[in-house]
C-alpha atoms as a PDB file:
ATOM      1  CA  UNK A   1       1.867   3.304 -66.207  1.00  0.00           C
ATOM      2  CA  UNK A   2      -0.736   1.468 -65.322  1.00  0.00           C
ATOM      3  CA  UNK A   3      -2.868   1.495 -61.608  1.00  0.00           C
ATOM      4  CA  UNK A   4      -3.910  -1.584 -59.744  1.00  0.00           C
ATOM      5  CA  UNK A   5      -7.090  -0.907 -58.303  1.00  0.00           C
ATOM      6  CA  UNK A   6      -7.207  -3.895 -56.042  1.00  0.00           C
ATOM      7  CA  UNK A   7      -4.742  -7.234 -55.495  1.00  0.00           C
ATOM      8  CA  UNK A   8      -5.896 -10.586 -55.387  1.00  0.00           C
ATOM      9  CA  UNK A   9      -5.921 -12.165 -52.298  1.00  0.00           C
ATOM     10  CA  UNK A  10      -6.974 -15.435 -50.715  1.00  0.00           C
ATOM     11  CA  UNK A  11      -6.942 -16.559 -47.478  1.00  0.00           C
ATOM     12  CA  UNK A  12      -5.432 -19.812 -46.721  1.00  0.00           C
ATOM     13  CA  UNK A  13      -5.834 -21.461 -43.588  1.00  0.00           C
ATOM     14  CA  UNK A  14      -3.165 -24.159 -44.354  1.00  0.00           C
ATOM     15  CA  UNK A  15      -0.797 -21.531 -45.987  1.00  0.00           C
ATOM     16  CA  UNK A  16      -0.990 -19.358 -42.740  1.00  0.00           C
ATOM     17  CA  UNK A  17      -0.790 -22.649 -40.679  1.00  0.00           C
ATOM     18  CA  UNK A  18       2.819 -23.566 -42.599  1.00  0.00           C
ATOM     19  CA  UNK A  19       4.126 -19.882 -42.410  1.00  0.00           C
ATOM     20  CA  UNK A  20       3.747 -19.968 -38.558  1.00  0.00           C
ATOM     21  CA  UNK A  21       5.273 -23.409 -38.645  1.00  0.00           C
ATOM     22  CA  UNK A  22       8.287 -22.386 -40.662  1.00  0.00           C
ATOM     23  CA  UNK A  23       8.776 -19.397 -38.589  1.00  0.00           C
ATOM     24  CA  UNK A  24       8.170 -21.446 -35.351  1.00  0.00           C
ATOM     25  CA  UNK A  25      10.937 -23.731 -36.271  1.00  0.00           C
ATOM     26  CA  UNK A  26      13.728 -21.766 -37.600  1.00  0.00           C
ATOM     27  CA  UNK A  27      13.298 -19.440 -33.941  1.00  0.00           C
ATOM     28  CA  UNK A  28      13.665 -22.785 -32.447  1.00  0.00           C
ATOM     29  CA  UNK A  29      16.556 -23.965 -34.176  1.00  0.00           C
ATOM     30  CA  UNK A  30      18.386 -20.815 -34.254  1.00  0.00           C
ATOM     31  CA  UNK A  31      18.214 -21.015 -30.060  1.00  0.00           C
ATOM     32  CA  UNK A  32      19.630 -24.378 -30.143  1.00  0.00           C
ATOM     33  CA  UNK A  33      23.235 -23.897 -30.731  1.00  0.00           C
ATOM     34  CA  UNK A  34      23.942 -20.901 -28.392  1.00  0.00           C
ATOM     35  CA  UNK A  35      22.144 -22.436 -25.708  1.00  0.00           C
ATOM     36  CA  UNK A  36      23.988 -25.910 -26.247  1.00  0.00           C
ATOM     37  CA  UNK A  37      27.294 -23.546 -26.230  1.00  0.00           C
ATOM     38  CA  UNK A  38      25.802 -21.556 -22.767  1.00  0.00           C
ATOM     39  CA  UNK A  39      25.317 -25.304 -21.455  1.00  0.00           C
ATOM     40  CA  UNK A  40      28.732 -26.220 -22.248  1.00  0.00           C
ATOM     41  CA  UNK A  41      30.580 -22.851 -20.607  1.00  0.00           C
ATOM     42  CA  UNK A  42      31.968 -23.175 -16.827  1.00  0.00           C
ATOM     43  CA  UNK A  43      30.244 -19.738 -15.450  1.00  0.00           C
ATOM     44  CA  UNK A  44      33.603 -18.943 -14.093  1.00  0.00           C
ATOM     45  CA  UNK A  45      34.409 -18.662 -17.502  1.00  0.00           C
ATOM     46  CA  UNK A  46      31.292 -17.068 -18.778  1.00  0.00           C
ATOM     47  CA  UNK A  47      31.505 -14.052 -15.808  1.00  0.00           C
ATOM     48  CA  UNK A  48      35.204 -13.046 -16.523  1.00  0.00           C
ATOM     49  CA  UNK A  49      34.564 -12.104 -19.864  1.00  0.00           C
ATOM     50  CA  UNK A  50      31.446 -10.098 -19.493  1.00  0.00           C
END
C-alpha cells in the first residue's frame, strides 16, 4: 500500500461558480411542483387531512 502525501487541487472560480449554479437550480426546480400542487389544493381540503 502505498500513502498519498498530498492531493492535487486547483481552485476554479468558474467550476465553483457552475456547482452553485447546478445546486441553485435543481433546489429550485424540486420546489416547483409541490408548490404548483399547494397552489392548486382548496385549504378546506388541505386542513382536513392534516
Amino acid at each position: 500500500m502505498y500513502s498519498i502525501a498530498s492531493v492535487p487541487f486547483r481552485f476554479s472560480l468558474l467550476d465553483t461558480g457552475i456547482v452553485l449554479g447546478v445546486a441553485l437550480s435543481v433546489s429550485l426546480l424540486a420546489t416547483i411542483y409541490p408548490a404548483w400542487r399547494a397552489a392548486t389544493l382548496n385549504p378546506v381540503e388541505g386542513l382536513r387531512h392534516a
